[in-house]
N, C-alpha and C. Protein backbone atom coordinates (compact mmCIF):
# COMPACT_ATOMS: atom_id res chain seq x y z
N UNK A 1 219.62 69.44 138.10
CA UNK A 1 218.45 69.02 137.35
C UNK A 1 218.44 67.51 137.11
N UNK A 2 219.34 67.18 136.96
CA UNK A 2 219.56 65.42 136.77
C UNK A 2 219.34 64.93 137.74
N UNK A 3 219.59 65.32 139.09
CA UNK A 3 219.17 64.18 140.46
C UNK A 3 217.27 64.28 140.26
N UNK A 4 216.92 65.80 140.04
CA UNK A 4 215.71 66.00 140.02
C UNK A 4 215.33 64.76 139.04
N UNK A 5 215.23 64.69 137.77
CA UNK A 5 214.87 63.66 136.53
C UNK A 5 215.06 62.07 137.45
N UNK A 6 216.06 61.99 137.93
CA UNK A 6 216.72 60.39 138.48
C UNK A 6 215.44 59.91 139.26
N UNK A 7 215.46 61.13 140.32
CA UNK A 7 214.30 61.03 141.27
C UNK A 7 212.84 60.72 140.97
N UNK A 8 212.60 61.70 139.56
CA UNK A 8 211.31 61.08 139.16
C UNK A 8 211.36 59.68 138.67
N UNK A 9 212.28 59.18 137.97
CA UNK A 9 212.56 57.83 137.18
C UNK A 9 212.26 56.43 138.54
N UNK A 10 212.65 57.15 139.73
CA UNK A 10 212.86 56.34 140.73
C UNK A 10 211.35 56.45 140.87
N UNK A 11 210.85 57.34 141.56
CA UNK A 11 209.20 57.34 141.70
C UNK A 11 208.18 56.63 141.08
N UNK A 12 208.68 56.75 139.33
CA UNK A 12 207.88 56.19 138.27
C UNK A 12 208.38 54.83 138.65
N UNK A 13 209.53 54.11 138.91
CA UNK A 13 209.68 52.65 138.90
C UNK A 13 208.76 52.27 139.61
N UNK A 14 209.10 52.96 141.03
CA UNK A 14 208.26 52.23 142.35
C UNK A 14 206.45 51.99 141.82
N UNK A 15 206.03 53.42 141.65
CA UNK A 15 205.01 53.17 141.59
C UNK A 15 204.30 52.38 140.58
N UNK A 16 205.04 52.08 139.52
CA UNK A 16 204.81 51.12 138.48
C UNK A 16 204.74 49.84 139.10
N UNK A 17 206.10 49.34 139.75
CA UNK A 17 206.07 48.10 140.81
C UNK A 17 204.80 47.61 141.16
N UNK A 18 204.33 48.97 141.78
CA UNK A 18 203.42 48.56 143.23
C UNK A 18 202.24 48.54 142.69
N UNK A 19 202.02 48.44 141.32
CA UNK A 19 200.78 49.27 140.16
C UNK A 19 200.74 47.50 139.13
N UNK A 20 201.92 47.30 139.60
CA UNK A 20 201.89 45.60 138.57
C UNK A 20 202.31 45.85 137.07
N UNK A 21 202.78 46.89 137.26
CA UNK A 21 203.67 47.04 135.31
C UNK A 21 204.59 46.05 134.96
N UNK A 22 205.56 45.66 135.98
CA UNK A 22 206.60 44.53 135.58
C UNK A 22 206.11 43.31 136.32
N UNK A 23 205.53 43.11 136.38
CA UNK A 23 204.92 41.33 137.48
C UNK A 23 204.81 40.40 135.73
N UNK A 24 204.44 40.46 134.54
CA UNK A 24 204.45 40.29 133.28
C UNK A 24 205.49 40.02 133.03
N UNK A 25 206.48 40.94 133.06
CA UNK A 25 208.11 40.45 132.54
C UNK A 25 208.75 39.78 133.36
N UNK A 26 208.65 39.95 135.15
CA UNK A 26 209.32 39.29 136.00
C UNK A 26 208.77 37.76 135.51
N UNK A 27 207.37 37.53 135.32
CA UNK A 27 207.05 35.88 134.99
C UNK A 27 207.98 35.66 134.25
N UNK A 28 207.53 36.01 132.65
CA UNK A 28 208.58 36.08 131.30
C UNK A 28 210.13 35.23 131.88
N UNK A 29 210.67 36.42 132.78
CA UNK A 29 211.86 36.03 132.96
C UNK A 29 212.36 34.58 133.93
N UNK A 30 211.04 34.65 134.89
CA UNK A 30 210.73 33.38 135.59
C UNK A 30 211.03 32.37 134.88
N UNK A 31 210.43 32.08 133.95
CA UNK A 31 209.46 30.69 133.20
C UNK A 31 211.00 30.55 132.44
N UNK A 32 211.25 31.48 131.90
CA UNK A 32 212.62 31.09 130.89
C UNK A 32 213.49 30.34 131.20
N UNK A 33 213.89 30.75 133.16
CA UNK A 33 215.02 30.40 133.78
C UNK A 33 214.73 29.29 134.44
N UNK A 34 213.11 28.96 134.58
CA UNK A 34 213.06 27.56 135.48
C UNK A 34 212.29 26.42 134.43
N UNK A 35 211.87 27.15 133.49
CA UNK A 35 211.09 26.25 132.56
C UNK A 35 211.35 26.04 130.98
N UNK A 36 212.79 26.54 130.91
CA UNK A 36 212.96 26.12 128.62
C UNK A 36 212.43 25.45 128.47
N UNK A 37 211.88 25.83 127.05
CA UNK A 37 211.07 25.16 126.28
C UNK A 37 209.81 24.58 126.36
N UNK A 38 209.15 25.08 127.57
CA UNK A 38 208.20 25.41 127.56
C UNK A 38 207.35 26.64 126.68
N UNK A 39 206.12 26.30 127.07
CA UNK A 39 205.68 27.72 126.17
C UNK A 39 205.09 28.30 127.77
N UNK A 40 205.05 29.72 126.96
CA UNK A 40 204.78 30.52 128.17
C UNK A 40 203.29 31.03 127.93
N UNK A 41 202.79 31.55 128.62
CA UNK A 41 201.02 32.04 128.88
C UNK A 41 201.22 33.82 128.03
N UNK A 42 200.27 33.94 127.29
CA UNK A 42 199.87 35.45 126.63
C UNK A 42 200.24 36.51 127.80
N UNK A 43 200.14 37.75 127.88
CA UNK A 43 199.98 38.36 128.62
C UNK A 43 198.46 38.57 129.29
N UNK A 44 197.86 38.33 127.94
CA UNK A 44 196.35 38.30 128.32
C UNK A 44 195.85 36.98 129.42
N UNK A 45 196.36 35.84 128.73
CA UNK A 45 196.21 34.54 130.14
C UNK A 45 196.54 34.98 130.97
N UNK A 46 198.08 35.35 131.21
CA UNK A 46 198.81 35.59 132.73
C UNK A 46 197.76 36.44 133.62
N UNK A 47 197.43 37.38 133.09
CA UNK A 47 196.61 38.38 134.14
C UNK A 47 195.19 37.76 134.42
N UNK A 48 194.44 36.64 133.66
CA UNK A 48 193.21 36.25 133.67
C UNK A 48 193.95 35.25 135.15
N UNK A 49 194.22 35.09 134.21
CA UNK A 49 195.06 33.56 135.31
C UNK A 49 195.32 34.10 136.96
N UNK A 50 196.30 35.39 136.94
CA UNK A 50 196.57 36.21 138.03
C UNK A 50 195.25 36.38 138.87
N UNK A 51 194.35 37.14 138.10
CA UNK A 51 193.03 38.05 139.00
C UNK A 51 192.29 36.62 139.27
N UNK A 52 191.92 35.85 138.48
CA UNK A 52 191.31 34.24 138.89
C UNK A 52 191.74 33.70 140.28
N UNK A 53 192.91 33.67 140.53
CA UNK A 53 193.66 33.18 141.13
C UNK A 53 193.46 34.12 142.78
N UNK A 54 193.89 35.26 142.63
CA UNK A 54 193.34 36.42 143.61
C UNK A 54 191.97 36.92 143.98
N UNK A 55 191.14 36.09 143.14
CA UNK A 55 189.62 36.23 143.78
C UNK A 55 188.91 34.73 144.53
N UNK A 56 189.99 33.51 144.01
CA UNK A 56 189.70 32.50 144.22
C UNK A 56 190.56 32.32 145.93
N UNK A 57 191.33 33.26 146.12
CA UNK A 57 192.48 33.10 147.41
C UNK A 57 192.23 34.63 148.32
N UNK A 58 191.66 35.22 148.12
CA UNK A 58 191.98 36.66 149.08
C UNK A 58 192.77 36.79 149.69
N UNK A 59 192.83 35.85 150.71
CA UNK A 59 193.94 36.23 151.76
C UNK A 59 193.95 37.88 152.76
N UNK A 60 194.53 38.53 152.30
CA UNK A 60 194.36 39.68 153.47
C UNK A 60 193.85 40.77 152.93
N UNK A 61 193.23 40.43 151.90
CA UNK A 61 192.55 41.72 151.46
C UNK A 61 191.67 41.91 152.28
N UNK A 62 190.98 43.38 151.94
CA UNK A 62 189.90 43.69 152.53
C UNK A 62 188.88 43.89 152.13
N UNK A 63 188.95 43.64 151.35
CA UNK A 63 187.25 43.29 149.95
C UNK A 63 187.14 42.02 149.35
């Protein structure tokens, strides 16, 4: 039953990943390590900032 549970935990990471749940904390942890003492952006900026940024660049999307 525990590999079963592990397995879902693993599923839930990935698809969280690929869903943008941790892209927020990975910055967080970014900015800390390349930028002290700085201030860092809301969560609410970061993602304005993010989707701004991804409508202003497409790149390989397909919409």
């Amino acid at each position: 039953m525990s590999g079963i549970i592990r397995g879902l935990a693993t599923v839930r990471r990935y698809v969280g990943d690929v869903m943008g749940d941790s892209h927020y904390e990975r910055y967080v942890a970014h900015h800390r390590r390349r930028h002290p003492g700085t201030p860092l952006m809301s969560e609410r900026e970061y993602w304005r900032t993010r989707h701004a940024e991804a409508d202003a660049n497409p790149g390989a999307r397909c919409c």
